[in-house]
Protein backbone atom coordinates (compact mmCIF):
# COMPACT_ATOMS: atom_id res chain seq x y z
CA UNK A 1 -30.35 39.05 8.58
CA UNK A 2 -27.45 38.07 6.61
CA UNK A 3 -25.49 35.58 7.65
CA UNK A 4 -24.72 35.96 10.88
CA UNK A 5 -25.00 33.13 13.84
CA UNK A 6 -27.06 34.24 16.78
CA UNK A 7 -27.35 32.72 20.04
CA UNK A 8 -30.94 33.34 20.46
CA UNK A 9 -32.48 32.29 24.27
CA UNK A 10 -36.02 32.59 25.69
CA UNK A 11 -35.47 31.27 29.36
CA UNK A 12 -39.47 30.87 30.87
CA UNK A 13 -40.09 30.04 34.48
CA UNK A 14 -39.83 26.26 33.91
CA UNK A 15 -38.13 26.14 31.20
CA UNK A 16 -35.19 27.53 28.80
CA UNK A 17 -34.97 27.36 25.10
CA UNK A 18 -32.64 28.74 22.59
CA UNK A 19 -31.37 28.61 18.75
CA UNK A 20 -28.54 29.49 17.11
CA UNK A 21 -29.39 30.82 13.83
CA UNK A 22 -27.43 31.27 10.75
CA UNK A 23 -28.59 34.05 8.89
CA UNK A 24 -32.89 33.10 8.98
CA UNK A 25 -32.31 29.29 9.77
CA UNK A 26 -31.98 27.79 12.51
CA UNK A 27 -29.33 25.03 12.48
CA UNK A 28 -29.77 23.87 16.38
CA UNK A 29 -33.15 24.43 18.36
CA UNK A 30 -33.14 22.99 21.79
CA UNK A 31 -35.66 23.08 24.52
CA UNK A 32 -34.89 22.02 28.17
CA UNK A 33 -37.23 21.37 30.71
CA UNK A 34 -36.36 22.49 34.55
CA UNK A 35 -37.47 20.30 37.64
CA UNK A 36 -39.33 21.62 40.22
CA UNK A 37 -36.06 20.58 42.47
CA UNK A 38 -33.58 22.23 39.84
CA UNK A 39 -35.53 25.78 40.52
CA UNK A 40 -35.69 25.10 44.57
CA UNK A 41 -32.15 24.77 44.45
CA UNK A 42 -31.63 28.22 42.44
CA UNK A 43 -34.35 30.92 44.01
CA UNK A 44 -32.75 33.82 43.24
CA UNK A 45 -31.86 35.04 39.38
CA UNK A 46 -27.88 34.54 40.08
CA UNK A 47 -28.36 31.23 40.69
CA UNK A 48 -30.97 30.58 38.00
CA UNK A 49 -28.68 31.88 35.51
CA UNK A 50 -25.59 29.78 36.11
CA UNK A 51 -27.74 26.67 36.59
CA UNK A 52 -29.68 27.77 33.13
CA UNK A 53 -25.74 28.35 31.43
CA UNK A 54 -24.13 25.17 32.15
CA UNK A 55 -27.56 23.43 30.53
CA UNK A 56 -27.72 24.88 27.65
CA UNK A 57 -23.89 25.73 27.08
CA UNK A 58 -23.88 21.54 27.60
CA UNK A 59 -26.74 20.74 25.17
CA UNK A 60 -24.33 23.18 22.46
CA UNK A 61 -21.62 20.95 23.16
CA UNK A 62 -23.37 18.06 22.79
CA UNK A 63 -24.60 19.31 19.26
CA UNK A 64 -21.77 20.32 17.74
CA UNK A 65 -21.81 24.36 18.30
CA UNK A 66 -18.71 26.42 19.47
CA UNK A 67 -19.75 28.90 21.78
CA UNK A 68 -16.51 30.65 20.33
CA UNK A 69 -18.48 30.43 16.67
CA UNK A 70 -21.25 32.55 17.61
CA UNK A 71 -21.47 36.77 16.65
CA UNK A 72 -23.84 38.01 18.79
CA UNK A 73 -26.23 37.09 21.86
CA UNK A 74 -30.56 37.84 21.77
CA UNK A 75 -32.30 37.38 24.64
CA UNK A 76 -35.72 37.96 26.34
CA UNK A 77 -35.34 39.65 29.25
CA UNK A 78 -35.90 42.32 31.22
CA UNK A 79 -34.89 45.46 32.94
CA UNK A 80 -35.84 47.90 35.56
CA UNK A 81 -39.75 49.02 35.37
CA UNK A 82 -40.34 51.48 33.18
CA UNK A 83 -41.27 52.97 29.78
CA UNK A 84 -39.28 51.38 26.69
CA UNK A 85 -39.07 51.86 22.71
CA UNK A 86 -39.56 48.84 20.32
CA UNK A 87 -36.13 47.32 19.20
CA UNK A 88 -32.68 46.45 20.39
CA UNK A 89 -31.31 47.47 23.76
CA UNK A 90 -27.39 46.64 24.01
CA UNK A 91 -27.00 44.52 27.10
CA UNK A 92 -24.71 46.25 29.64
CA UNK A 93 -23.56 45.99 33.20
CA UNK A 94 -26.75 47.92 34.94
CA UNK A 95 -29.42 46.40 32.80
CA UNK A 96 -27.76 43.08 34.15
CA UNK A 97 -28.15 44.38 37.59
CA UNK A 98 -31.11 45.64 37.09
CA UNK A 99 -32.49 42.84 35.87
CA UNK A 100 -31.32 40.74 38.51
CA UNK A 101 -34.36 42.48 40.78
CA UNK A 102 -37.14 41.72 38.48
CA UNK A 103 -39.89 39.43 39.85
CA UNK A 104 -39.60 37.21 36.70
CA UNK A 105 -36.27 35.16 37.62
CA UNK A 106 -36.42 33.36 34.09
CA UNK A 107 -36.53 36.96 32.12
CA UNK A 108 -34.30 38.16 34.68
CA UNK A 109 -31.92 34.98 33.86
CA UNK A 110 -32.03 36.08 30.55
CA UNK A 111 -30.53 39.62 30.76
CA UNK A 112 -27.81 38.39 33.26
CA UNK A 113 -27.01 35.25 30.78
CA UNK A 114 -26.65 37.52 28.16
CA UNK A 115 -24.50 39.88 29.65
CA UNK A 116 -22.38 36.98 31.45
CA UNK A 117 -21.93 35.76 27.72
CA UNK A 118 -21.13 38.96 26.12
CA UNK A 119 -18.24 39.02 28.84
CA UNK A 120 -16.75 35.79 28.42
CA UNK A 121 -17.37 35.54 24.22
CA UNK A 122 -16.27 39.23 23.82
CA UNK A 123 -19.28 39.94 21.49
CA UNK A 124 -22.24 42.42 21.59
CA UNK A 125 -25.52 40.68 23.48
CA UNK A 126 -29.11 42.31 22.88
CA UNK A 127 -32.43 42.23 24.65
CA UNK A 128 -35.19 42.80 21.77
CA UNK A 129 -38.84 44.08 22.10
CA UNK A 130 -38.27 43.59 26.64
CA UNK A 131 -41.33 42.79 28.25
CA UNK A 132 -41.99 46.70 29.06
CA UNK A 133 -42.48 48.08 25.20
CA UNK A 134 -44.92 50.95 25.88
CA UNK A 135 -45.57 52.97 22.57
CA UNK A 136 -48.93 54.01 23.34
CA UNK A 137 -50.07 57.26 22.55
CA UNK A 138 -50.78 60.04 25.14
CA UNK A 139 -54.33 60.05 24.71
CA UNK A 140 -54.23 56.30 24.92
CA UNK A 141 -52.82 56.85 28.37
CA UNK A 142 -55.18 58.47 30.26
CA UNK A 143 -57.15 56.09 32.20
CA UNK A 144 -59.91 58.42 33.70
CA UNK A 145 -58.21 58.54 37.40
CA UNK A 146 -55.32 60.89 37.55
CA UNK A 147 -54.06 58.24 40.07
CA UNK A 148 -53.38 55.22 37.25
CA UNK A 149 -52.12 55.85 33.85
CA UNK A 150 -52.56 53.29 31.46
CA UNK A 151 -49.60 50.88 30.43
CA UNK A 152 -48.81 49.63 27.01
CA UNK A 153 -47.18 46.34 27.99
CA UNK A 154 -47.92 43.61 26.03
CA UNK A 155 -46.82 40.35 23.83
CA UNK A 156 -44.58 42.72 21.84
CA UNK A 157 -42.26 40.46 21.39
CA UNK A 158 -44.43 37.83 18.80
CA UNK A 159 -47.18 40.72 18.22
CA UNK A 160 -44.40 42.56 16.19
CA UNK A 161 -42.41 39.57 14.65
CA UNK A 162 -46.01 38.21 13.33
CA UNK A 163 -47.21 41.72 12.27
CA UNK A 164 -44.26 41.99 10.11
CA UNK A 165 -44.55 38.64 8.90
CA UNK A 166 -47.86 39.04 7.35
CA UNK A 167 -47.13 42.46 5.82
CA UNK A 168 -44.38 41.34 3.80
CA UNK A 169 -46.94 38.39 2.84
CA UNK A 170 -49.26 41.55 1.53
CA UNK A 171 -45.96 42.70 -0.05
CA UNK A 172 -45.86 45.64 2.34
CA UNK A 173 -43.49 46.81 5.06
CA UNK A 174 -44.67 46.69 9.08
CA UNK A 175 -44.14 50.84 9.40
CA UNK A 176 -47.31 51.02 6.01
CA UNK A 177 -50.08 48.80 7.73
CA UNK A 178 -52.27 48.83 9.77
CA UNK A 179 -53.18 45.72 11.85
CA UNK A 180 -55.43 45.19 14.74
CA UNK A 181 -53.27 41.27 16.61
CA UNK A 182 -54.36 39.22 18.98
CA UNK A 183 -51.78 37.52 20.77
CA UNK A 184 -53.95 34.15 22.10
CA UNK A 185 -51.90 32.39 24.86
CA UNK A 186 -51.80 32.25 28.26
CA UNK A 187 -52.62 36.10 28.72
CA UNK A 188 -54.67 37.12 25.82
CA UNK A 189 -53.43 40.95 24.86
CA UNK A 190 -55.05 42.99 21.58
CA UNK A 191 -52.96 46.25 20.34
CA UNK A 192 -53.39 48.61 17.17
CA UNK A 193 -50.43 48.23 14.83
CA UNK A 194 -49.96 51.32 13.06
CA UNK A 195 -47.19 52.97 11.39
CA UNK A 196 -44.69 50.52 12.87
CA UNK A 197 -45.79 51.20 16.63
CA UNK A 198 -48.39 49.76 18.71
CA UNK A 199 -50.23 52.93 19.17
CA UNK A 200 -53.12 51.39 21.99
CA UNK A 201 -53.34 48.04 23.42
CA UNK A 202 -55.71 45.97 26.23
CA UNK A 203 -53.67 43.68 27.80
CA UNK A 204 -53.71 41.65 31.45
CA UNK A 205 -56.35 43.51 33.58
CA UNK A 206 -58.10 45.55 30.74
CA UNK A 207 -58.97 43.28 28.08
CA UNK A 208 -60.50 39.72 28.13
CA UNK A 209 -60.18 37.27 30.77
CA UNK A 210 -57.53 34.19 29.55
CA UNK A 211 -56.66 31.11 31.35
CA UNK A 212 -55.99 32.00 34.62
CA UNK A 213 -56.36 35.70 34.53
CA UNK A 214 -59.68 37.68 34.99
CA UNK A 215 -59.37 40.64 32.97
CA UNK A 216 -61.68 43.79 33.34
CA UNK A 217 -64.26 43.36 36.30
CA UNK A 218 -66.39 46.11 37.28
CA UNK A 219 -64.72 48.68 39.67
CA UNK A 220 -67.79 48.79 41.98
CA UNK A 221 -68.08 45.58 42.38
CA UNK A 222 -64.30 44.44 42.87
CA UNK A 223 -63.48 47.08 45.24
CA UNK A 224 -66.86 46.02 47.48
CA UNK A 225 -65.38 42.61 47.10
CA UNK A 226 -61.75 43.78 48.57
CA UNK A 227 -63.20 46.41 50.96
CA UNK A 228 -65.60 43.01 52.98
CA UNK A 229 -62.86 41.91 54.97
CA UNK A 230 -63.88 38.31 53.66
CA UNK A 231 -60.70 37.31 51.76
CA UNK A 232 -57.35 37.21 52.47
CA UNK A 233 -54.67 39.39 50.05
CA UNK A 234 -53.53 36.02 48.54
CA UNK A 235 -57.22 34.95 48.06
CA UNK A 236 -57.86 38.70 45.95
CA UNK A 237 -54.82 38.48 44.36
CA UNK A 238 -55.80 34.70 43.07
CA UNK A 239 -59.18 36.01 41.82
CA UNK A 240 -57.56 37.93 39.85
CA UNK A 241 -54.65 36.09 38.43
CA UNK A 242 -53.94 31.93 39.67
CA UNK A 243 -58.01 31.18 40.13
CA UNK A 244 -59.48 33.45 37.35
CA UNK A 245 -60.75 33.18 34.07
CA UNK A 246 -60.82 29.74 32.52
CA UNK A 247 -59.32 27.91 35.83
CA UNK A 248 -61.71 29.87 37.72
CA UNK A 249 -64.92 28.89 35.99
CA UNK A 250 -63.75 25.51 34.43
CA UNK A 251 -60.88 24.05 36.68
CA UNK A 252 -58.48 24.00 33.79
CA UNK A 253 -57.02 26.09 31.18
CA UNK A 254 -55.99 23.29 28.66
CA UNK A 255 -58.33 24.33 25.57
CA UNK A 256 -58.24 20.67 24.08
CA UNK A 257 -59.90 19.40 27.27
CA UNK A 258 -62.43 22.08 27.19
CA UNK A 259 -63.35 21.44 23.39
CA UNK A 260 -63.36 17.89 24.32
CA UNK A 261 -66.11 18.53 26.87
CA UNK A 262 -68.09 21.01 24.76
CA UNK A 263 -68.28 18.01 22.33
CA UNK A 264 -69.66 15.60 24.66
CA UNK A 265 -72.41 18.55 25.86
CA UNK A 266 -71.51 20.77 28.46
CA UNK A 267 -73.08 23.54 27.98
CA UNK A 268 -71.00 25.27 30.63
CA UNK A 269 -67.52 24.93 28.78
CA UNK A 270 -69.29 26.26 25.67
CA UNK A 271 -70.61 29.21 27.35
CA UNK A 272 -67.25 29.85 29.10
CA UNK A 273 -65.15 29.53 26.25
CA UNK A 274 -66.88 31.33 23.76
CA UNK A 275 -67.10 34.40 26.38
CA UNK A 276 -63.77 34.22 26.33
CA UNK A 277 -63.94 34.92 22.40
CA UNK A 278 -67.11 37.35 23.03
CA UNK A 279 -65.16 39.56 25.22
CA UNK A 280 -61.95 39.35 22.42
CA UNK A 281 -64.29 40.49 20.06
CA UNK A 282 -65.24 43.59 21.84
CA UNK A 283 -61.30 44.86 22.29
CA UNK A 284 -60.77 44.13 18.62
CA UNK A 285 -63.72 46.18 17.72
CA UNK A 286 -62.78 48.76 20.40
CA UNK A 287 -59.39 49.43 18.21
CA UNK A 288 -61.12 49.39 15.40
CA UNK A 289 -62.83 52.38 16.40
CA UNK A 290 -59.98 53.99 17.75
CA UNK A 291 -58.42 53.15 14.19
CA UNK A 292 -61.28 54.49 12.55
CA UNK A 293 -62.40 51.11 10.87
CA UNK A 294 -58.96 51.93 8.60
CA UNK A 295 -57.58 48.12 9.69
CA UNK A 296 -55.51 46.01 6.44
CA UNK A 297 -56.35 42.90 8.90
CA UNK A 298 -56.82 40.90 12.08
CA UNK A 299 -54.13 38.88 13.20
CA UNK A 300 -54.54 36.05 15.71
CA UNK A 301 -51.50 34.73 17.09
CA UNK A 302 -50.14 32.92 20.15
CA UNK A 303 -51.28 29.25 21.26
CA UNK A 304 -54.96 29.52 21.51
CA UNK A 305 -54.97 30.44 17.77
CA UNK A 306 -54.26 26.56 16.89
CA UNK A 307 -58.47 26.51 17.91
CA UNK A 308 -60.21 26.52 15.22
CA UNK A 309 -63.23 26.39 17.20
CA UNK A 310 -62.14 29.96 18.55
CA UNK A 311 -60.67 31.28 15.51
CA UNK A 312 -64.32 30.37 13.88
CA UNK A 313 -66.21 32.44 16.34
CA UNK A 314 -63.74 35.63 16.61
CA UNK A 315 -63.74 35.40 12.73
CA UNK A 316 -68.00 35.23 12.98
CA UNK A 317 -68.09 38.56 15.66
CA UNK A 318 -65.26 40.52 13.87
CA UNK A 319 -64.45 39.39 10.12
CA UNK A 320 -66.41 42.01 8.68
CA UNK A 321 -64.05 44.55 9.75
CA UNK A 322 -60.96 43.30 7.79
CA UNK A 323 -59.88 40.02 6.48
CA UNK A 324 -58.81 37.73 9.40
CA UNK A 325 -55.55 36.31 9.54
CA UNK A 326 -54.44 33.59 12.01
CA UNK A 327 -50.74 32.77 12.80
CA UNK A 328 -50.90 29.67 15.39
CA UNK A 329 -47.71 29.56 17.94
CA UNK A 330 -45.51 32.19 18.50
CA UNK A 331 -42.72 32.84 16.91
CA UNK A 332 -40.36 34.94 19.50
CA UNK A 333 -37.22 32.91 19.35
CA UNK A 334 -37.01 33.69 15.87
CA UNK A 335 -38.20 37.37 16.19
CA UNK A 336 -35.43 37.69 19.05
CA UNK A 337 -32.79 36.58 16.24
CA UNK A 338 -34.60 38.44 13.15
CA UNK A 339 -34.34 41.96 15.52
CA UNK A 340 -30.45 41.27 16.33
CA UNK A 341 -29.77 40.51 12.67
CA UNK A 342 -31.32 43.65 11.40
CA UNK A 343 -28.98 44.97 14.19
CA UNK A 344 -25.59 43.37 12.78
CA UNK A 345 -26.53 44.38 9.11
CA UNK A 346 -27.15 47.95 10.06
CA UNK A 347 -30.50 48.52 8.98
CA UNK A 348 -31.89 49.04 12.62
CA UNK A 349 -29.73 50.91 15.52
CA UNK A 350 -29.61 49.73 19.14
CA UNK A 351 -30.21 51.39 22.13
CA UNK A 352 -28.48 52.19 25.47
CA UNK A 353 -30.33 50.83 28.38
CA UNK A 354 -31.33 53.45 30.98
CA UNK A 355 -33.52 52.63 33.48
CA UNK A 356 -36.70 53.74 33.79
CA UNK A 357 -36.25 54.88 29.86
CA UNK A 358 -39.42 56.91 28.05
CA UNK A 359 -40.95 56.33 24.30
CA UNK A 360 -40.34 59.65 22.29
């Protein structure tokens, strides 16, 4: 990365937090935490940005950092819907306005913050690995309706920054393994790392159910379910995301409070929670057929990986595939900065956002 300093920001939907990094260290981390009557007062992404700037432009301040010092803006955001490589793309007027219609107003923030920046500083702002990454191949796409093609959204973000973490710890680069990761959090997503792309991936409504999200359900069933005229849209829509998975069958998604009870005996929280793990087994071993069983290792990322109790059972359904690796936490403020560093030193080339852009 050099030495550059990079304003990296990851602005969430409750809260915003950002480094500036010199060269791979980060010499200021901050984290600030949004009220519920901050966000009422900001409900669109204009507002939420501005609100969002003065915080963390006054938290900068307050630690000693120059906005005038920094070389370059990385952000998580997002753009319009569509298809998008792996990498940089420059941050320019319509991704900011496209951005600024995303459902996602922190993402959104995000974009528009780094644009606004760019402006004002007079230096080049980035998003890096955007929420819509989709490098899945073309047979990985069909979906077996010609009405849905699959997607290959996912964690990209900390899938990729971890992947490439752990090869260089094998003394390899990301683009010569192969690596089947788990990204553990509050959406659990699996892809197949291979050759620097991730080539197939179950994610959201394909692969496991996660804490409040139910994952695959079978078709029959679900569309008797929404054809009985007994639930409302908002009532589906919560049993599939809001009142699904863990919330659904256990009232909370806090994994400390559900090892806690599977300690004192409930046999329901064990059964729950190592389904959850069950059904993460099966979409690693589903890659690893699609792989051919060529996999250098498992990695298990994201904040359900600081489990050992879950680690332990995906390493008992799947370890004999490849060694297991786990990689608690994620790691995308630092990935966001590591991307826009190999940026500044030349070794990686950004892209122009177009919307609605396609992998080649």
């Amino acid at each position: 990365m050099g030495s550059h300093r990079i304003l990296a920001i990851n602005l969430g939907s409750t809260s915003s937090d950002a480094a500036v990094f010199q060269g791979e260290e980060a010499i200021v981390s901050l984290s600030v935490s949004h009220t519920l009557e901050e966000l009422e007062r900001c409900p669109d992404a204009e507002s939420q940005m501005v609100m969002r700037k003065e915080l963390i432009e006054r938290a900068l301040t307050e630690k000693g950092v120059a906005l005038s010092s920094l070389q370059a803006i990385a952000a998580r955001g997002i753009g319009a819907t569509g298809r998008y490589r792996a990498g940089a793309y420059r941050v320019n007027a319509r991704l900011a306005e496209d951005a600024g219609t995303a459902l996602h107003k922190g993402m959104a923030a995000g974009a528009m913050l780094a644009h606004r920046w760019s402006e004002e500083l007079k230096i080049p702002a980035y998003l890096y690995d955007v929420v819509w990454t989709d490098e899945i191949t073309e047979v990985a796409r069909i979906s077996g309706t010609p009405a849905i093609a699959r997607s290959g959204a996912t964690h990209t973000l900390n899938a990729k920054a971890v992947a490439r973490q752990v090869a260089r710890e094998m003394g390899k680069t990301y683009e010569e393994v192969s690596f089947i990761v788990c990204h553990l959090g509050g959406g659990i997503s699996t892809g197949l790392h291979r050759r620097g792309r991730i080539i197939d991936v179950t994610a959201t409504d394909e692969g496991t159910f996660s804490a409040d999200r139910s994952g695959r359900l079978p078709c029959d069933r679900l569309l008797k379910l929404f054809l009985s005229g007994k639930y409302s849209e908002a009532e589906l829509k919560a049993m599939l995301r809001g009142k699904a998975g863990l919330i659904g069958y256990l009232h909370t998604n806090d994994c400390r409070e559900i090892e806690g009870r599977i300690a004192r005996g409930n046999e329901q929280a064990a059964l729950v929670y190592r389904a959850m793990a069950y059904q993460t087994a099966k979409d690693v071993g589903a890659l690893a057929a699609a792989a051919g069983g060529q996999i250098d290792a498992v990695v298990l990322t994201g904040g359900i990986a600081h489990s050992q109790m879950f680690t332990d059972w995906l390493r008992e359904y799947v370890g004999f595939l490849a060694p297991i690796v786990v990689r608690p936490g994620s790691m995308e403020i630092q990935a966001l900065a590591q991307g826009v560093g190999r940026v500044l030193d030349g070794t990686e080339t950004a892209l122009e956002y177009l919307p609605g852009e396609t992998v080649l």
